[in-house]
Protein backbone atom coordinates (compact mmCIF):
# COMPACT_ATOMS: atom_id res chain seq x y z
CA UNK A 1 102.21 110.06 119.70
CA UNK A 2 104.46 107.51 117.61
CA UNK A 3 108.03 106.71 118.49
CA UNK A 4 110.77 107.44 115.39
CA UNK A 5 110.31 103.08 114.76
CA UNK A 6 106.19 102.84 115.17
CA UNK A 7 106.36 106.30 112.37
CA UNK A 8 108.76 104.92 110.29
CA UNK A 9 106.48 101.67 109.87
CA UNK A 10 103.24 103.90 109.86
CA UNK A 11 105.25 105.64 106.56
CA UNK A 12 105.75 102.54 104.73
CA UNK A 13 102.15 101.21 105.36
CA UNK A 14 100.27 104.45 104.43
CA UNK A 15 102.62 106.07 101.37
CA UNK A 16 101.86 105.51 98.07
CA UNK A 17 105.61 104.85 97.62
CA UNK A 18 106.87 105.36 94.28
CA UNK A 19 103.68 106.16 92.27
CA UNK A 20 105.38 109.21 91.22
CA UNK A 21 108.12 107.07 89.18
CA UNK A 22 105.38 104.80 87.88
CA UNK A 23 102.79 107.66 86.72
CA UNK A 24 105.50 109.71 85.38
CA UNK A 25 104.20 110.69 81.83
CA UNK A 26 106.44 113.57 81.54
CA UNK A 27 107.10 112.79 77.29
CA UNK A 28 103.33 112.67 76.85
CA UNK A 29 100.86 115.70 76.89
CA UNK A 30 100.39 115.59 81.07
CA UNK A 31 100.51 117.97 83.16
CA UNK A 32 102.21 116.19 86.92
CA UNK A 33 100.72 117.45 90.06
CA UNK A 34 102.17 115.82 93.25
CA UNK A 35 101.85 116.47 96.58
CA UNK A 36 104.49 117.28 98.64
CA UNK A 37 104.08 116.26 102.19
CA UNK A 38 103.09 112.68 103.85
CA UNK A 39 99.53 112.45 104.07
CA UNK A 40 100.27 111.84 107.79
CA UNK A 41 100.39 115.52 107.86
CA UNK A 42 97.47 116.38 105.62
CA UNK A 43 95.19 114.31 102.93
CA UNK A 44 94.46 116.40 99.95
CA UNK A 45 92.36 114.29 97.98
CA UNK A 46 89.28 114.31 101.19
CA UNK A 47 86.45 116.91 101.99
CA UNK A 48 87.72 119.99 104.19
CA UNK A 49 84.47 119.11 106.03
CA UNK A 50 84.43 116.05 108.14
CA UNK A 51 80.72 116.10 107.85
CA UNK A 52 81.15 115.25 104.07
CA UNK A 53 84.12 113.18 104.42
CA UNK A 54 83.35 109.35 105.39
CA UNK A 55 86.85 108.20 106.21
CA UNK A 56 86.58 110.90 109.11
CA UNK A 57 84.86 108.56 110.96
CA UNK A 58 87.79 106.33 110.99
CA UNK A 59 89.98 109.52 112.41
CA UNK A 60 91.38 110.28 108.72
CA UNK A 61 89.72 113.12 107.66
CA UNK A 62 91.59 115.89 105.96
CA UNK A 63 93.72 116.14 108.88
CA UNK A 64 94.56 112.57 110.68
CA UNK A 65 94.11 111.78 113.99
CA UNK A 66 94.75 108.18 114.35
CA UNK A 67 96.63 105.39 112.79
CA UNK A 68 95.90 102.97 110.16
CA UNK A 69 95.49 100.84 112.78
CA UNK A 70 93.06 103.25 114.82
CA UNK A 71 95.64 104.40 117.93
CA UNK A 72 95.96 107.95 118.18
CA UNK A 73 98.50 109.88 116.10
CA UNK A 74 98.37 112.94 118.02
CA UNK A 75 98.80 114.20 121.01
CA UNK A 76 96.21 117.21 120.77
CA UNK A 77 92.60 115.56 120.07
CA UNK A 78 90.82 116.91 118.51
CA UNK A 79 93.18 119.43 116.34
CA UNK A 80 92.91 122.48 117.29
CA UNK A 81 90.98 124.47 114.87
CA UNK A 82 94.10 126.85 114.49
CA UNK A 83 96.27 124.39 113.86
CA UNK A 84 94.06 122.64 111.32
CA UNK A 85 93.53 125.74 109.76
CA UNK A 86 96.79 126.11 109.44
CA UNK A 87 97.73 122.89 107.71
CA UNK A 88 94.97 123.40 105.25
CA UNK A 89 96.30 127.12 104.57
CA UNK A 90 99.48 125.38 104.03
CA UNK A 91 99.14 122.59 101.94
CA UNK A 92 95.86 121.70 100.91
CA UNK A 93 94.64 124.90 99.48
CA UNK A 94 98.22 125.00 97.57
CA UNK A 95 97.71 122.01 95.93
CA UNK A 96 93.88 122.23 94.89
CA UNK A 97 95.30 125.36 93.03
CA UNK A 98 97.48 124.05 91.37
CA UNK A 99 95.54 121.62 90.47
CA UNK A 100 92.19 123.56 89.16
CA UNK A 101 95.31 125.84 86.84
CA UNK A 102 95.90 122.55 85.33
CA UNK A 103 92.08 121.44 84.54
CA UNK A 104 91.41 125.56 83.69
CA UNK A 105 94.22 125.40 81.38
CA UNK A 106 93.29 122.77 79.80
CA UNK A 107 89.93 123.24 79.11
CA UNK A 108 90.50 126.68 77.60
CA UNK A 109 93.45 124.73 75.22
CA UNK A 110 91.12 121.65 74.37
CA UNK A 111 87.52 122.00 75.72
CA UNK A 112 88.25 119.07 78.12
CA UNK A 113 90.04 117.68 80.45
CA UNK A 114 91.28 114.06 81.69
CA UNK A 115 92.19 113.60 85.51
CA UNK A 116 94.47 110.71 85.88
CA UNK A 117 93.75 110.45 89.72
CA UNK A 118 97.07 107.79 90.92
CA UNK A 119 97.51 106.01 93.96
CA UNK A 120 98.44 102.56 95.29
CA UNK A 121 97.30 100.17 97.90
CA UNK A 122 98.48 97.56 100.35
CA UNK A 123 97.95 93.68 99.16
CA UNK A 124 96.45 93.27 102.67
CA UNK A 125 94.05 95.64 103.58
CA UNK A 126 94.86 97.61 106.48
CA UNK A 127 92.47 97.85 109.54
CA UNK A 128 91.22 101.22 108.66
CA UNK A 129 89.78 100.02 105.30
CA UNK A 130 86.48 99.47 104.73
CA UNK A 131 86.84 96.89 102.37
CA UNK A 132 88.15 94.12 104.31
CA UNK A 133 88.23 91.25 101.52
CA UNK A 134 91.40 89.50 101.27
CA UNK A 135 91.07 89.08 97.67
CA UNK A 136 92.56 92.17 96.40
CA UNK A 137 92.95 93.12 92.75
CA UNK A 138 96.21 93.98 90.66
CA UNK A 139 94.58 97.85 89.74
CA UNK A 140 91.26 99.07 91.03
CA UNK A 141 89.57 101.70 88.80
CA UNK A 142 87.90 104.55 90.75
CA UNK A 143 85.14 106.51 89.19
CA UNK A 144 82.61 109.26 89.34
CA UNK A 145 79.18 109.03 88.68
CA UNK A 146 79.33 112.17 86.96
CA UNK A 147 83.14 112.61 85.82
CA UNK A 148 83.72 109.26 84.57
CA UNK A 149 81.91 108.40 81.66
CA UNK A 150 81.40 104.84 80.71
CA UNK A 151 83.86 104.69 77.78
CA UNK A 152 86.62 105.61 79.81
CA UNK A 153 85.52 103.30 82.82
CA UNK A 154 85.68 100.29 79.85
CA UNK A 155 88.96 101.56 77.99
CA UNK A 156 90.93 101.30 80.85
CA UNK A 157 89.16 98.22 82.07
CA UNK A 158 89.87 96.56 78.88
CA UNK A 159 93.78 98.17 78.36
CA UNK A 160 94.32 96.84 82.09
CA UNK A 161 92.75 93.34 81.28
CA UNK A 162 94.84 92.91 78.13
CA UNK A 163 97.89 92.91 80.15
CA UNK A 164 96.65 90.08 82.16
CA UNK A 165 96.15 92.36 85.03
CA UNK A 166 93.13 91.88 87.41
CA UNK A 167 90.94 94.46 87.67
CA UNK A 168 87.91 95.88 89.73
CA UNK A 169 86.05 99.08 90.14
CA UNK A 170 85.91 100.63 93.10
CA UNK A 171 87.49 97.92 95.03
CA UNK A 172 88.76 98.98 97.70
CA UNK A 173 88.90 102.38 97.12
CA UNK A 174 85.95 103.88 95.57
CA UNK A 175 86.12 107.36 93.77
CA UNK A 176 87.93 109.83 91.64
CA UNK A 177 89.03 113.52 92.30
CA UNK A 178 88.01 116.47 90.55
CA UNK A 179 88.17 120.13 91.94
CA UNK A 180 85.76 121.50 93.45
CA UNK A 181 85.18 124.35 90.92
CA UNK A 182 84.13 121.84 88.65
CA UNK A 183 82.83 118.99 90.73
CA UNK A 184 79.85 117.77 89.30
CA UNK A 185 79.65 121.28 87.25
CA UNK A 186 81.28 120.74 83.84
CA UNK A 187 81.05 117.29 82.23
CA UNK A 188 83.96 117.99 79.89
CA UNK A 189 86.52 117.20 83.40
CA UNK A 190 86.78 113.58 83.13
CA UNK A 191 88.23 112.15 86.56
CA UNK A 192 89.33 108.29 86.77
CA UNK A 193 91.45 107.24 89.85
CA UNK A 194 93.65 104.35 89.11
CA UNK A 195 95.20 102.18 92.04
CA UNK A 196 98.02 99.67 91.55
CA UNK A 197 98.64 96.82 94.21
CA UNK A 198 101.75 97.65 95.95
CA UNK A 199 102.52 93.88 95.59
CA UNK A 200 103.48 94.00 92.18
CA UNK A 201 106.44 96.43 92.49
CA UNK A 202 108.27 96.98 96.38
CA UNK A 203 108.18 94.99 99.47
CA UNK A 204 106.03 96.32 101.32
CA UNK A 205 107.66 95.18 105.04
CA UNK A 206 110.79 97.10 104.13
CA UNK A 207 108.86 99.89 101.86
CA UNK A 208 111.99 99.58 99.32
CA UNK A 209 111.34 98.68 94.86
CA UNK A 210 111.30 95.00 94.36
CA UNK A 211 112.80 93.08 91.29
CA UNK A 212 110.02 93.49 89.53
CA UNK A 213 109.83 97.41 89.72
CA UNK A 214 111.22 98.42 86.07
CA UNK A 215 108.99 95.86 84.02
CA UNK A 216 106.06 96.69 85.82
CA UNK A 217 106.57 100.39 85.25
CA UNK A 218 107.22 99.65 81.64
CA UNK A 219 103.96 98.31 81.52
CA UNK A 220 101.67 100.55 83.53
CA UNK A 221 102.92 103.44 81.49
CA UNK A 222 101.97 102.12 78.10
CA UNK A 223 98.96 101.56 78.79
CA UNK A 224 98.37 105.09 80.18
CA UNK A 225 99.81 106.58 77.02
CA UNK A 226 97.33 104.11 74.97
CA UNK A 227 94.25 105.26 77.43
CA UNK A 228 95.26 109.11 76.90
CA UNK A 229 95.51 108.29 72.95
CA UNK A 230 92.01 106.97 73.13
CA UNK A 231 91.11 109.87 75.11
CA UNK A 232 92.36 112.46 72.73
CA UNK A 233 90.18 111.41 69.82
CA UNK A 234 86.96 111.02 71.82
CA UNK A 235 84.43 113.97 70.47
């Protein structure tokens, strides 16, 4: 229902542009997972159910159907259930795969597992939020009352703190994914979602890196590689 310009803006406000560059642990002990479509085709990280999902209500369920700003995104509504089907056959089910290998493999190498869950998020909220506060932390820390235990909630708290960074939990994005295999099965998958505030490394009107992009990246990935290093010697 968007023309190339209004999709092209709808892009830069709902990608997390660039988290793959600042995540990338590729000389550490990680295993990389990244999805490979827009999630203005399909989210991956929300319930195939809209009944379980909350953000459905807001038309962004596991398939989208309107904007961030709430106008409609496509022209069929609702989906059709084939073509919904379809998208989930696609992509979602692809990636969830891949993604229970990873935790599967590592379990059976370690007898645990550590789900670095990364995103990023606007310095103004967006309409479809539900937080709505204009006072937005520099990371938010997304956990699971069953996959995030406390020491890992406080280690990254603390790591993220040290570097003068501000930090809140759950604010404004609450949670952390695990698959469903293991959600709230196995307490040895240990899930923490970690947001960064797009402010701090691209302009966000233009959706390109800003000046600050290589020191901030410098940053963010030590203190993953200290958090893992605390998480590798935890019994």
């Amino acid at each position: 229902m968007l023309s190339d310009a209004e999709l092209e803006a709808e892009l830069i406000r709902m990608t997390d542009s660039y988290t793959d560059e600042l995540f990338d642990l590729s000389d550490c002990v990680a295993n990389t997972i990244l999805f490979p479509v827009s999630r203005l085709v399909l989210d991956p990280e929300r319930f195939v159910d809209d009944a379980q999902e909350r953000m459905s209500r807001k038309g962004m369920g596991v398939v989208y159907t309107h904007t961030s700003s709430g106008c409609p995104l496509r022209r069929d509504l609702p989906v059709p259930l084939e073509d919904r089907q379809l998208l989930i056959r696609q992509y979602y089910e692809p990636h969830h795969e891949k993604l229970t290998r990873a935790v599967e493999d590592a379990l059976a190498c370690s007898g645990r597992c550590l789900i670095l869950d990364c995103h990023s998020f606007p310095s103004v909220p967006l309409p479809f939020e539900f937080e709505q506060s204009p006072l937005r932390p520099d990371i938010c820390l997304g956990t699971d009352v069953y996959h995030t235990p406390g020491w890992l909630t406080e280690s990254a708290a603390t790591l993220f703190s040290e570097e003068n960074f501000r930090v809140e939990l759950n604010k404004p994005f609450p949670g952390a994914l695990v698959p469903m295999d293991y959600y709230r099965k196995v307490p040895n998958v240990w899930s923490l979602m970690i947001e960064v505030n797009r402010g701090w490394y691209m302009d966000e009107a233009t959706g390109t890196r800003s000046g600050q992009f290589d020191s901030f990246r410098t940053v963010l990935q030590s203190v993953l590689r200290r958090l893992l290093r605390q998480a590798s010697i935890v019994k």
